[in-house]
N, C-alpha and C. Protein backbone atom coordinates (compact mmCIF):
# COMPACT_ATOMS: atom_id res chain seq x y z
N UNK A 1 -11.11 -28.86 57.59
CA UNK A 1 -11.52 -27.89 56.59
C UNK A 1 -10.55 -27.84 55.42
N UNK A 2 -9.16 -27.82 55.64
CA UNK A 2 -8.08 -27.90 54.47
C UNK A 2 -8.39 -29.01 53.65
N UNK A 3 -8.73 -30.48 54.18
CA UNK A 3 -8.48 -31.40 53.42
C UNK A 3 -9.86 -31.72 52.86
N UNK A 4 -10.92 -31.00 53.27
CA UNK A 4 -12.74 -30.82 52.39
C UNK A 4 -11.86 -29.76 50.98
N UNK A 5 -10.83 -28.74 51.05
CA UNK A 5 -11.38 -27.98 50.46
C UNK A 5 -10.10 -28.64 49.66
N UNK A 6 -8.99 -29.32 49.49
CA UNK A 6 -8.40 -30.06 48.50
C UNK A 6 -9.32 -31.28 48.28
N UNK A 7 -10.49 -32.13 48.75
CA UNK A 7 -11.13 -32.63 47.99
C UNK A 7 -11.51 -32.19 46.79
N UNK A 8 -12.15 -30.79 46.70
CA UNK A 8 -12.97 -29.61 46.12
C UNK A 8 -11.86 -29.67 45.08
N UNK A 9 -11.10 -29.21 45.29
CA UNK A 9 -10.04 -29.14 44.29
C UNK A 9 -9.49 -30.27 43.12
N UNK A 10 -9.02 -31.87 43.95
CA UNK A 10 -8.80 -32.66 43.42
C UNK A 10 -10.13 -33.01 42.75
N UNK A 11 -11.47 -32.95 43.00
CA UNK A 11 -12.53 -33.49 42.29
C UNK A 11 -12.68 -32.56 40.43
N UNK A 12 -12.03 -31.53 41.25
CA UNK A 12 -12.31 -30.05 40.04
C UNK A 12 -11.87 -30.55 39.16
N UNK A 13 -10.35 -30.79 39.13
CA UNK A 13 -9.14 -31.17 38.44
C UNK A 13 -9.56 -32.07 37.77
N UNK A 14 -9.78 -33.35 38.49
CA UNK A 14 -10.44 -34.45 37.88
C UNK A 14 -11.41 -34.92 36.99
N UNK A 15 -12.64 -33.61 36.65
CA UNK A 15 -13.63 -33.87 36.18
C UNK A 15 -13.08 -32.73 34.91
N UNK A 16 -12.41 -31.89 34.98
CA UNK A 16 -11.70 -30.42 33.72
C UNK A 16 -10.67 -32.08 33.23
N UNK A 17 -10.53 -32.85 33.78
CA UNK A 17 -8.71 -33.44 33.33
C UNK A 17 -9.43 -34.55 32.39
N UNK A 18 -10.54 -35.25 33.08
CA UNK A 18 -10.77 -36.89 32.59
C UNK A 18 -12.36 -36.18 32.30
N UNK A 19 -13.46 -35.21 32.35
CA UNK A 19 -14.40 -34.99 31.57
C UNK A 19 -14.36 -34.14 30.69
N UNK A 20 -13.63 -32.82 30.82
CA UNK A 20 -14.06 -31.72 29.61
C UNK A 20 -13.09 -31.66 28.59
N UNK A 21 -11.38 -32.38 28.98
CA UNK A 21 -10.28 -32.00 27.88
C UNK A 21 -10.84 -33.28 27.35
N UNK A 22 -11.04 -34.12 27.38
CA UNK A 22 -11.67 -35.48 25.99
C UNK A 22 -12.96 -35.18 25.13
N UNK A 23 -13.47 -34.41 26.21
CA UNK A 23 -14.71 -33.64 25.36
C UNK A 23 -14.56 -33.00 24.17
N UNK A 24 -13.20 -32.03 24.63
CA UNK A 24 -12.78 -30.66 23.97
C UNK A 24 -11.88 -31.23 22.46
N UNK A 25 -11.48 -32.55 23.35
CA UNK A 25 -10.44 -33.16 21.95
C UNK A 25 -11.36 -33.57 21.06
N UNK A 26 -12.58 -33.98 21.46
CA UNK A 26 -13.16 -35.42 20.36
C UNK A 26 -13.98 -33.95 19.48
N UNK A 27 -14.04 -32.58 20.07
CA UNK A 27 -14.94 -31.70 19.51
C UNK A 27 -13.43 -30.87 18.30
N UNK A 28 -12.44 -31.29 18.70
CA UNK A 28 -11.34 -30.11 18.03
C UNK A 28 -10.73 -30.93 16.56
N UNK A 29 -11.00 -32.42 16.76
CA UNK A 29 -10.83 -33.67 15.96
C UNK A 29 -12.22 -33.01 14.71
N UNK A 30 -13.20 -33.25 15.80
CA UNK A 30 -14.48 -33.28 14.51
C UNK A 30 -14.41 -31.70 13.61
N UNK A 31 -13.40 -30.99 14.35
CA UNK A 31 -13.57 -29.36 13.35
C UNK A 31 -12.36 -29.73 12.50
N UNK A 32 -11.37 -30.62 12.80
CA UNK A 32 -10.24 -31.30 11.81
C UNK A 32 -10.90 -31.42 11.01
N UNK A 33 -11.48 -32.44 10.61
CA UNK A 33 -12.12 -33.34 10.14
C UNK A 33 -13.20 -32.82 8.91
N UNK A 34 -13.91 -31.64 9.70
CA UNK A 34 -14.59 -31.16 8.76
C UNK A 34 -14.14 -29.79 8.12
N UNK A 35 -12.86 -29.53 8.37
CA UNK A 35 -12.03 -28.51 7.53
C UNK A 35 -11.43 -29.69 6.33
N UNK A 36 -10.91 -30.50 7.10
CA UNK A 36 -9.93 -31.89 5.61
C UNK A 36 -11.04 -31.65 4.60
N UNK A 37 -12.30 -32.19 4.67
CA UNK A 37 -13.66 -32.07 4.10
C UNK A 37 -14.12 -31.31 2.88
N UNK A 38 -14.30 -30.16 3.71
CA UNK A 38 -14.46 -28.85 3.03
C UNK A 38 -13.11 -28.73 2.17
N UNK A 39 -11.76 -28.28 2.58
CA UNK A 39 -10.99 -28.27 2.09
C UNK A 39 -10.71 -29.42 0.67
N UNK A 40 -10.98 -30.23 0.73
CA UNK A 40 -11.04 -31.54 -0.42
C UNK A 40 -12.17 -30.77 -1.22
N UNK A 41 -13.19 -30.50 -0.92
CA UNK A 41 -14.61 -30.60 -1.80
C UNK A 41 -13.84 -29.33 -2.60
N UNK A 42 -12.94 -27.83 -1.83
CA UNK A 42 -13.03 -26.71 -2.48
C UNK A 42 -11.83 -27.44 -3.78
N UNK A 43 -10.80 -27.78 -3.28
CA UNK A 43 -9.73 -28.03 -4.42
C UNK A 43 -10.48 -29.27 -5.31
N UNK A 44 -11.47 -30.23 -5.11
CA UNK A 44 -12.16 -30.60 -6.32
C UNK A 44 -13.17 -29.99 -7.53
N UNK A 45 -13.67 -29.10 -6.61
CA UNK A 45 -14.74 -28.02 -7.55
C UNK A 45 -13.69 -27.19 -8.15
N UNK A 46 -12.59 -26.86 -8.08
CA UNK A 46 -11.94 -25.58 -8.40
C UNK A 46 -11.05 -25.94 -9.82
N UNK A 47 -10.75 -27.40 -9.27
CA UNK A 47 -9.84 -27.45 -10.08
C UNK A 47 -10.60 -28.28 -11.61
N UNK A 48 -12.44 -28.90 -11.33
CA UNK A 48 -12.67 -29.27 -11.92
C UNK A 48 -13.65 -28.05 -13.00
N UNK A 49 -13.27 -27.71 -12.63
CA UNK A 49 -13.76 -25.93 -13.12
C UNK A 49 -12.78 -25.41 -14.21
N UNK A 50 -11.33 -25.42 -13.20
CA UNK A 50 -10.30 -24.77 -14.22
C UNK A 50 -10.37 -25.58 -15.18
N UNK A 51 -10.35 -27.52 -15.16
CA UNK A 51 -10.20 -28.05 -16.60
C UNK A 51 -11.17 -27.98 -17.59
N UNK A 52 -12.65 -27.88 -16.97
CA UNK A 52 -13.58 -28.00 -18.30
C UNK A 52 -13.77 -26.83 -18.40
N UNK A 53 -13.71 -25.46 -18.27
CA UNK A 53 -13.46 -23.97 -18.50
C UNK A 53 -14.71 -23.22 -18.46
N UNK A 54 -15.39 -24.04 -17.77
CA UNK A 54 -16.98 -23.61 -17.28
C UNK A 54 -17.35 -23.91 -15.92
N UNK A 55 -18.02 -23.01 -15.23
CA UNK A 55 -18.88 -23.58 -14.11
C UNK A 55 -20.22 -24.13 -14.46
N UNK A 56 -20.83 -25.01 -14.13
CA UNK A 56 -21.44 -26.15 -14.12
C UNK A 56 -22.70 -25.99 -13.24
N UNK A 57 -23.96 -26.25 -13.18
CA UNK A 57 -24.60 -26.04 -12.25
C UNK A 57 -24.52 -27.56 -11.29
N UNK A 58 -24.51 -28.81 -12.17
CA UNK A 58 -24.07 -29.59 -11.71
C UNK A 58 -23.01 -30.06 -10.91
N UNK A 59 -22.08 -29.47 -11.46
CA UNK A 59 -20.30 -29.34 -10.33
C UNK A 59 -20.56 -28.34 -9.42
N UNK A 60 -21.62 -27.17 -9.32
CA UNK A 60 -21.99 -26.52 -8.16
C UNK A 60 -22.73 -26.98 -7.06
N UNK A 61 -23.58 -27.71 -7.50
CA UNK A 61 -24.36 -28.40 -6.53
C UNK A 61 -24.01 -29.55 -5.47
N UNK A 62 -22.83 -30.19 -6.48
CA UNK A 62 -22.13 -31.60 -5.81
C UNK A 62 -21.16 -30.68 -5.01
N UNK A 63 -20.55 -29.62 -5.22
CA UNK A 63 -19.81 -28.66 -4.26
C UNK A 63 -20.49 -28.41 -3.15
N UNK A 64 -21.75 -28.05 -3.35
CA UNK A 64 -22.03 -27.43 -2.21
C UNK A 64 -23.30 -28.59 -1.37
N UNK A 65 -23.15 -29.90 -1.98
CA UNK A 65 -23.72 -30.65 -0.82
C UNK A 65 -22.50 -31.48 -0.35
N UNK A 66 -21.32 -31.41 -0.82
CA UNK A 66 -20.19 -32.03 -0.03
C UNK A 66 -20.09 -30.84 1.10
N UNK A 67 -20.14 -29.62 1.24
CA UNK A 67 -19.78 -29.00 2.41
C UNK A 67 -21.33 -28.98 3.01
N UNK A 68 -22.47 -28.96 2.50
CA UNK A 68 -23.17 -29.43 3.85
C UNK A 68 -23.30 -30.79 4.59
N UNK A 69 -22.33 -31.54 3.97
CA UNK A 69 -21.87 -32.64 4.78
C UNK A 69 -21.53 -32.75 5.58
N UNK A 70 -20.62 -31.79 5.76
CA UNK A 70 -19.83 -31.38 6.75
C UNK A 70 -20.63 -31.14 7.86
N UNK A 71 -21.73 -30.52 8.10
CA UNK A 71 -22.44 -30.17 9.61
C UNK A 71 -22.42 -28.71 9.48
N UNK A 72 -21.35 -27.73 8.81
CA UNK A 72 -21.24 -26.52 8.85
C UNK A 72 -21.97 -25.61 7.93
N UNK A 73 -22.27 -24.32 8.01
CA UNK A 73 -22.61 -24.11 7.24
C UNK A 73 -21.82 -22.92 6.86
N UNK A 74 -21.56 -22.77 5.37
CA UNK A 74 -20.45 -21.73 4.97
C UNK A 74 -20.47 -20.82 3.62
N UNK A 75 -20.63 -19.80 3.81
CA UNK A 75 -20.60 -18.72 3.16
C UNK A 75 -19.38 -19.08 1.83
N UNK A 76 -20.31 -19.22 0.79
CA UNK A 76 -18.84 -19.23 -0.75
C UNK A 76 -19.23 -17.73 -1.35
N UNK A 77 -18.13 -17.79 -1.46
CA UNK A 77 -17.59 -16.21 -2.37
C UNK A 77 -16.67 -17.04 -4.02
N UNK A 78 -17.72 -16.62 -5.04
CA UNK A 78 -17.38 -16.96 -6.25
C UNK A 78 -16.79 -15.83 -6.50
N UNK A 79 -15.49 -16.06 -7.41
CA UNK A 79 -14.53 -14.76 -8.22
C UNK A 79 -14.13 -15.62 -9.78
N UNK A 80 -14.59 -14.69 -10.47
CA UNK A 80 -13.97 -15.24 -12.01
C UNK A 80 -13.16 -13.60 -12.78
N UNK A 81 -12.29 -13.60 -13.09
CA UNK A 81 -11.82 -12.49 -13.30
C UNK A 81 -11.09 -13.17 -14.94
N UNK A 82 -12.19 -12.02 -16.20
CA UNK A 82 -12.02 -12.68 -17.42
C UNK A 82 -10.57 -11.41 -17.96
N UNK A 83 -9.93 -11.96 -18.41
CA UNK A 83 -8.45 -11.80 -19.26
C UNK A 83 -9.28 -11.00 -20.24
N UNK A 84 -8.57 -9.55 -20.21
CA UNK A 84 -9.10 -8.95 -21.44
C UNK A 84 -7.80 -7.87 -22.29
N UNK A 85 -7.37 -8.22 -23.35
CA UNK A 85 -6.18 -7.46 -23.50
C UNK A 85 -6.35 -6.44 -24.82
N UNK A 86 -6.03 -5.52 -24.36
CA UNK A 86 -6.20 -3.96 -24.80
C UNK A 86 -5.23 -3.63 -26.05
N UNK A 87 -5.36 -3.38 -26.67
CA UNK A 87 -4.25 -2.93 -27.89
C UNK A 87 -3.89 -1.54 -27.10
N UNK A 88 -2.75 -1.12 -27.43
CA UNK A 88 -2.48 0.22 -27.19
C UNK A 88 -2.00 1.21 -27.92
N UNK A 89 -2.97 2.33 -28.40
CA UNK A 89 -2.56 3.09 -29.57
C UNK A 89 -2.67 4.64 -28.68
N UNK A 90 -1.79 5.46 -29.39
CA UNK A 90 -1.61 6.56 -29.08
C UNK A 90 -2.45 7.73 -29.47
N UNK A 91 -3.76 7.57 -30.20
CA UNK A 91 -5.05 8.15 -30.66
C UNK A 91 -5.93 6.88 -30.73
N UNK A 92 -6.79 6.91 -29.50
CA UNK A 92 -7.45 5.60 -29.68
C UNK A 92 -8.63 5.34 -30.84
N UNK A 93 -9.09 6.58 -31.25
CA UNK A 93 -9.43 6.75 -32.53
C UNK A 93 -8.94 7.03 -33.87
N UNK A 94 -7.72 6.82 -34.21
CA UNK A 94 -7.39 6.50 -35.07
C UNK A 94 -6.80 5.22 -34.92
N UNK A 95 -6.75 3.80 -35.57
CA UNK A 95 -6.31 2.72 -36.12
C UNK A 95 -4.59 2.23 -36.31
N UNK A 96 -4.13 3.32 -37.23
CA UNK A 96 -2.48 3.20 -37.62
C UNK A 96 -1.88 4.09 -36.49
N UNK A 97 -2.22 4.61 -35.61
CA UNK A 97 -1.29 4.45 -34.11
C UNK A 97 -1.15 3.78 -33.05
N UNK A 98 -1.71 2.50 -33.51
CA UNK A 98 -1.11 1.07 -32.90
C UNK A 98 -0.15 0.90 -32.36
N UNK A 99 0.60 0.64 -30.90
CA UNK A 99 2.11 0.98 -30.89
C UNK A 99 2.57 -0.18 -31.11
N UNK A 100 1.85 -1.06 -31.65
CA UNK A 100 2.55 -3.01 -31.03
C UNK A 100 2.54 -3.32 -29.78
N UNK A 101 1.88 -3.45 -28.87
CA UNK A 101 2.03 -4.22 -27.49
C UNK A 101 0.34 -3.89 -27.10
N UNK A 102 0.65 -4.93 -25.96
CA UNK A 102 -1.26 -4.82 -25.13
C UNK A 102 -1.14 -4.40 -24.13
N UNK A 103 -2.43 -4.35 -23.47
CA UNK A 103 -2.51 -4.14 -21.68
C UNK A 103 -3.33 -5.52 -21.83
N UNK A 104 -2.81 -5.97 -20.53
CA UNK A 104 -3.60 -6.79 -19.98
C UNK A 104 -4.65 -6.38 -19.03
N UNK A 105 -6.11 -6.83 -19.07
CA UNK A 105 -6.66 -6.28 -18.05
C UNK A 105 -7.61 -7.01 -17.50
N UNK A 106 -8.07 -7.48 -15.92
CA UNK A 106 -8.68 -8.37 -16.11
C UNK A 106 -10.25 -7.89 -15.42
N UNK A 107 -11.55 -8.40 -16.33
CA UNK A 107 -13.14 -8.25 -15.50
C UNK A 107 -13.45 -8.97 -14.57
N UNK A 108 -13.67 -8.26 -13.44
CA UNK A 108 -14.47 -9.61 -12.45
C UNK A 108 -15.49 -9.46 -12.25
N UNK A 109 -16.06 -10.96 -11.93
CA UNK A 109 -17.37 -11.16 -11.97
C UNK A 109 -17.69 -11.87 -10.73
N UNK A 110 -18.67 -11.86 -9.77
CA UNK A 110 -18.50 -12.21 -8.92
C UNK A 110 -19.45 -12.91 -8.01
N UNK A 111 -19.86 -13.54 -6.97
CA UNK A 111 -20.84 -14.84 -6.82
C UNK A 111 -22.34 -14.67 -7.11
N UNK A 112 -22.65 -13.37 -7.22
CA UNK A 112 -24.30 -12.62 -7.39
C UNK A 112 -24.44 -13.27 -9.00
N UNK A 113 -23.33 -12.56 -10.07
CA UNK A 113 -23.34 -12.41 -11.38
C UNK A 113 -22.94 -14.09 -11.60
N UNK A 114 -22.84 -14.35 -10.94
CA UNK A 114 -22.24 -16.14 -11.55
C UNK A 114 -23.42 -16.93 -11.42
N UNK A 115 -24.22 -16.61 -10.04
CA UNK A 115 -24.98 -17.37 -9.59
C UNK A 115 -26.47 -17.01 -10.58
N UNK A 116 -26.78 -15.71 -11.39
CA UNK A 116 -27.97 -15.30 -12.08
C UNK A 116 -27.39 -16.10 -13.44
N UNK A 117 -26.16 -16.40 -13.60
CA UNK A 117 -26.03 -17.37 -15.00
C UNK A 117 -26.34 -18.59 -14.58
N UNK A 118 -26.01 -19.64 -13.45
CA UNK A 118 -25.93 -20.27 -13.09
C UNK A 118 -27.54 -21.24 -13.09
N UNK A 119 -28.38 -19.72 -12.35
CA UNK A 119 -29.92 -20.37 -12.15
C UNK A 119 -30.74 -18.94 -12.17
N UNK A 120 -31.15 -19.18 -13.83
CA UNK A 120 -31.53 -17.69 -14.67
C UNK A 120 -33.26 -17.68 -14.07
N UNK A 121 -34.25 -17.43 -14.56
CA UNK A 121 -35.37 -16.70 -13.69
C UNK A 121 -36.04 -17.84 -14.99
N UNK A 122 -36.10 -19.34 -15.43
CA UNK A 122 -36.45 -19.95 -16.80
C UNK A 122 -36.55 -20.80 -15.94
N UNK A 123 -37.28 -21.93 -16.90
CA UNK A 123 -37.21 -23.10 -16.77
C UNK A 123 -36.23 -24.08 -17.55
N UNK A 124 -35.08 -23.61 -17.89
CA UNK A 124 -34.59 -24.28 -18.23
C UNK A 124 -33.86 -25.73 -17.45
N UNK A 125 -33.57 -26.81 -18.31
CA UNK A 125 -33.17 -27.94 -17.32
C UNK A 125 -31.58 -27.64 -17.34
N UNK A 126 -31.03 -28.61 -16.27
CA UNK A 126 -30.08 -28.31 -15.05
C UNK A 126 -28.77 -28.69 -16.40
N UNK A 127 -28.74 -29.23 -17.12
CA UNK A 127 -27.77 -29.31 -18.09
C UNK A 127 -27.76 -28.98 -19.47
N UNK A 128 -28.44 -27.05 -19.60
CA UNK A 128 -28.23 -26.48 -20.91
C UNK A 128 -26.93 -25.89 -20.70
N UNK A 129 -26.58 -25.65 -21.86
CA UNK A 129 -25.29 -24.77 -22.15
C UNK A 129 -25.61 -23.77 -21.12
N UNK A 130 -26.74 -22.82 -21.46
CA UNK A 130 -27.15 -21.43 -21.32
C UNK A 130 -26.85 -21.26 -19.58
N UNK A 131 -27.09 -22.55 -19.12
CA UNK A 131 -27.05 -22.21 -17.16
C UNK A 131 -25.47 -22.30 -16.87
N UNK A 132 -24.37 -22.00 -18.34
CA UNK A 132 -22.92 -22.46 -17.32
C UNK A 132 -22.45 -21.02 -17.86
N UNK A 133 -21.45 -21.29 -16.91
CA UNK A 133 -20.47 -19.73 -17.24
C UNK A 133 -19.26 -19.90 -17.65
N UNK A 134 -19.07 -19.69 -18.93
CA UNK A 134 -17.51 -20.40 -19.70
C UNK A 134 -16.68 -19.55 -19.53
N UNK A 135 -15.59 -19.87 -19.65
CA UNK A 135 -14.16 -19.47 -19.86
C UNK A 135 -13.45 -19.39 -20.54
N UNK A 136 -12.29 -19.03 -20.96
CA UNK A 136 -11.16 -18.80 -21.72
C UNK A 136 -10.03 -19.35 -20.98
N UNK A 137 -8.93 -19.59 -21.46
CA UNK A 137 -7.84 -19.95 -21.27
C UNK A 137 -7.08 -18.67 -20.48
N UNK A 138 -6.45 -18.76 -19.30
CA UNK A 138 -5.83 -17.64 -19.25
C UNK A 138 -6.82 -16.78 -18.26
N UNK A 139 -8.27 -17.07 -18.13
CA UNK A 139 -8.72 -16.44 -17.16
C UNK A 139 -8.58 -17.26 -15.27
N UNK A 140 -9.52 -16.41 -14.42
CA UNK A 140 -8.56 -16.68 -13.45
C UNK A 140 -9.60 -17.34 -12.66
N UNK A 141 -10.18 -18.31 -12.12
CA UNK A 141 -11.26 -18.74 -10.85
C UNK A 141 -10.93 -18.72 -9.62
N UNK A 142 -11.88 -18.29 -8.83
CA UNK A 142 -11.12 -18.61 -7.19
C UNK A 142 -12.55 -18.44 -6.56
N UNK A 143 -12.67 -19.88 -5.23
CA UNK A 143 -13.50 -19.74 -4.44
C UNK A 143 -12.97 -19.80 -2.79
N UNK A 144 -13.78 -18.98 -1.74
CA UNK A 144 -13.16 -18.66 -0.63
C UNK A 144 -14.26 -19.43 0.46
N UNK A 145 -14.48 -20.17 0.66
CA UNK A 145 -15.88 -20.38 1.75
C UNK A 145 -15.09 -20.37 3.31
N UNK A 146 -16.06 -19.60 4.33
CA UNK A 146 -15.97 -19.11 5.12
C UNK A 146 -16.91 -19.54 6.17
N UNK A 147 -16.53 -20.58 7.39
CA UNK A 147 -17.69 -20.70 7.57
C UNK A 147 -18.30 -20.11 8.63
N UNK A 148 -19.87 -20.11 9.19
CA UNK A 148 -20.59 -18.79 9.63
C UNK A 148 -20.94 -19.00 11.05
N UNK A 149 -20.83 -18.89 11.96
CA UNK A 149 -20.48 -19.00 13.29
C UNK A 149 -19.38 -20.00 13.87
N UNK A 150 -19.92 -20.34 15.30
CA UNK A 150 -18.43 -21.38 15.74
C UNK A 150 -18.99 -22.15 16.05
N UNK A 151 -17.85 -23.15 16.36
CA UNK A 151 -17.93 -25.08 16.50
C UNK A 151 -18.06 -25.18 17.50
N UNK A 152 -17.97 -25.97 18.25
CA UNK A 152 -18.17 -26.51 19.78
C UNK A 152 -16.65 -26.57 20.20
N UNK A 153 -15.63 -26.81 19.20
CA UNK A 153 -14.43 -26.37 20.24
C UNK A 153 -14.15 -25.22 20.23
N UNK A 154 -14.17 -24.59 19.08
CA UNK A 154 -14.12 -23.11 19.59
C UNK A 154 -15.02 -22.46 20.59
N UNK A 155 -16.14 -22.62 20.89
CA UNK A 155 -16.59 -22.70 22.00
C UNK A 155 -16.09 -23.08 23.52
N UNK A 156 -15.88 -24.52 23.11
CA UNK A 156 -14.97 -24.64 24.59
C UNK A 156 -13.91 -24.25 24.98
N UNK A 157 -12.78 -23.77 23.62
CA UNK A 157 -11.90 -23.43 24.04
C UNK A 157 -11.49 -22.04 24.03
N UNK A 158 -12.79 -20.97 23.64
CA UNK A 158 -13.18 -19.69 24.30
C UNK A 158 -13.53 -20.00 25.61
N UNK A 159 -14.50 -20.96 26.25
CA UNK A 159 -15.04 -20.69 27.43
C UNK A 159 -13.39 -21.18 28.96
N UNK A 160 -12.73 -22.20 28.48
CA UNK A 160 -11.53 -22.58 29.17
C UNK A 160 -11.06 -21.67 29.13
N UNK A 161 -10.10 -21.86 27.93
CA UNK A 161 -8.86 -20.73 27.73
C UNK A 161 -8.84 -19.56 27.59
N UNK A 162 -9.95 -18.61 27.02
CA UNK A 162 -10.16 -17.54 26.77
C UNK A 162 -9.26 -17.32 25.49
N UNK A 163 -9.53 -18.20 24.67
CA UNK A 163 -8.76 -18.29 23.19
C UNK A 163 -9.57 -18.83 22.21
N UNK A 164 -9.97 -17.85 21.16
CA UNK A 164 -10.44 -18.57 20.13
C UNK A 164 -10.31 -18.94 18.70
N UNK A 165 -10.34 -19.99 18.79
CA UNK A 165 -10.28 -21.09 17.49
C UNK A 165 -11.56 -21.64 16.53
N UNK A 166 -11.06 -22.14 16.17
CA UNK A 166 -12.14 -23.00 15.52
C UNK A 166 -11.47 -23.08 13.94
N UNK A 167 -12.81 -23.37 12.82
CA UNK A 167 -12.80 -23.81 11.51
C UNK A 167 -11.85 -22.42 10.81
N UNK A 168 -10.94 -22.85 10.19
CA UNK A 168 -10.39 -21.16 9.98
C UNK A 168 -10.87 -20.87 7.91
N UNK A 169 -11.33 -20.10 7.62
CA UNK A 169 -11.97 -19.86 6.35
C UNK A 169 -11.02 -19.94 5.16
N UNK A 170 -11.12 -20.57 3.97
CA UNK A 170 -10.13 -21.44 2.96
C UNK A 170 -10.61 -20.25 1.51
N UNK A 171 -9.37 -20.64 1.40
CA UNK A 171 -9.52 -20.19 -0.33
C UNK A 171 -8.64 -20.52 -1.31
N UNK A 172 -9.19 -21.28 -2.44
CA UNK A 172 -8.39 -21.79 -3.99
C UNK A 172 -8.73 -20.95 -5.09
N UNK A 173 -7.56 -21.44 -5.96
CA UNK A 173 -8.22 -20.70 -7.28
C UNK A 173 -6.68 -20.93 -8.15
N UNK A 174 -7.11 -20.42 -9.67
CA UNK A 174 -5.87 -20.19 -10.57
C UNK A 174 -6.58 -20.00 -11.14
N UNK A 175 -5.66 -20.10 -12.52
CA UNK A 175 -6.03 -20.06 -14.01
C UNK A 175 -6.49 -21.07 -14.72
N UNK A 176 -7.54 -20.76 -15.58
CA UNK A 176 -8.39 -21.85 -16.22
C UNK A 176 -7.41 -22.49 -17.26
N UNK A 177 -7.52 -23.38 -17.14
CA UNK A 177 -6.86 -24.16 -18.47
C UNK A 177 -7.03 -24.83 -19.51
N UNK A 178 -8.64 -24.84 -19.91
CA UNK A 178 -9.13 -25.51 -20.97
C UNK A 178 -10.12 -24.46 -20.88
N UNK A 179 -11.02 -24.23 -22.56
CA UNK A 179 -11.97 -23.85 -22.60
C UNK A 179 -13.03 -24.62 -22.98
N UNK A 180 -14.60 -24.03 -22.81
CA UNK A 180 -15.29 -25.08 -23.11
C UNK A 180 -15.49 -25.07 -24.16
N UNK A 181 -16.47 -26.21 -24.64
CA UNK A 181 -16.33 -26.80 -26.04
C UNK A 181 -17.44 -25.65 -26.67
């Protein structure tokens, strides 16, 4: 009976050791893999954003079929926050109490309001001015995608370990640095 029930055991071991941890690796590789991914596609859209000082419906689209490349599917959160600087006078209705200096202050705008410039209720085609959302120098972009349930290793390595992992949610951004033409 001892040595049936260390069979039981050594077979256990054997099939968790040489079937489910190669499983668990080749599944924790492919959530690597498709974070590198995602991660590449966000710092290419972001940064090709900050240089031409517009979002693009075109540079949106190639964004967002590089992350359904990926297999995942993921929630983007657009932020544009426009630079707006305030004179500061000490009767804001009167003119000559100007003190000399600004406030800086900045508007945000955010993936709802980007996305109704982006793709307006028209027929317009995919490369008018009118479908991009320009910028200024000095304003700020940032995108966060998040993605929306779990992977198969986080899965397995909730159901093993009672620990969970998986794809962990990214975010880029700065200041624009060119405006558009």
């Amino acid at each position: 009976m001892v040595n049936a029930f260390k069979a039981i055991v050594v077979i256990f071991c054997m099939v968790l050791i040489f079937g489910i941890f190669p499983f668990y690796q080749y599944a924790k590789d492919l959530d690597d893999t498709t974070e590198r991914v995602a991660h590449n596609a966000l710092i290419e859209f972001v940064d090709t954003v900050r240089g031409k000082g517009y979002v693009d419906v075109r540079d949106y689209e190639v964004f967002q079929s590089k992350l359904d490349d990926t297999g995942t599917i993921y929630d983007v959160t657009l932020e544009y926050y426009r630079k707006v600087l305030e004179p500061n006078y000490t009767n804001p209705y009167n003119i000559n109490t100007f003190q000399g200096s600004f406030e800086v202050r900045y508007d945000g705008y955010y993936t709802n309001q980007i996305l109704k410039v982006l793709y307006p209720n028209n027929n317009l085609p995919t490369d008018a001015v009118e479908r991009r959302l320009n910028m200024k120098v000095g304003d700020q972009f940032n995108v966060r995608i998040e993605p929306k349930g779990t992977s198969l290793a986080a899965q397995i390595s909730n159901a093993i370990f009672n620990v969970s992992s998986g794809i962990s949610p990214d975010r880029y951004g700065g200041m624009v640095r060119s405006e558009a033409p």
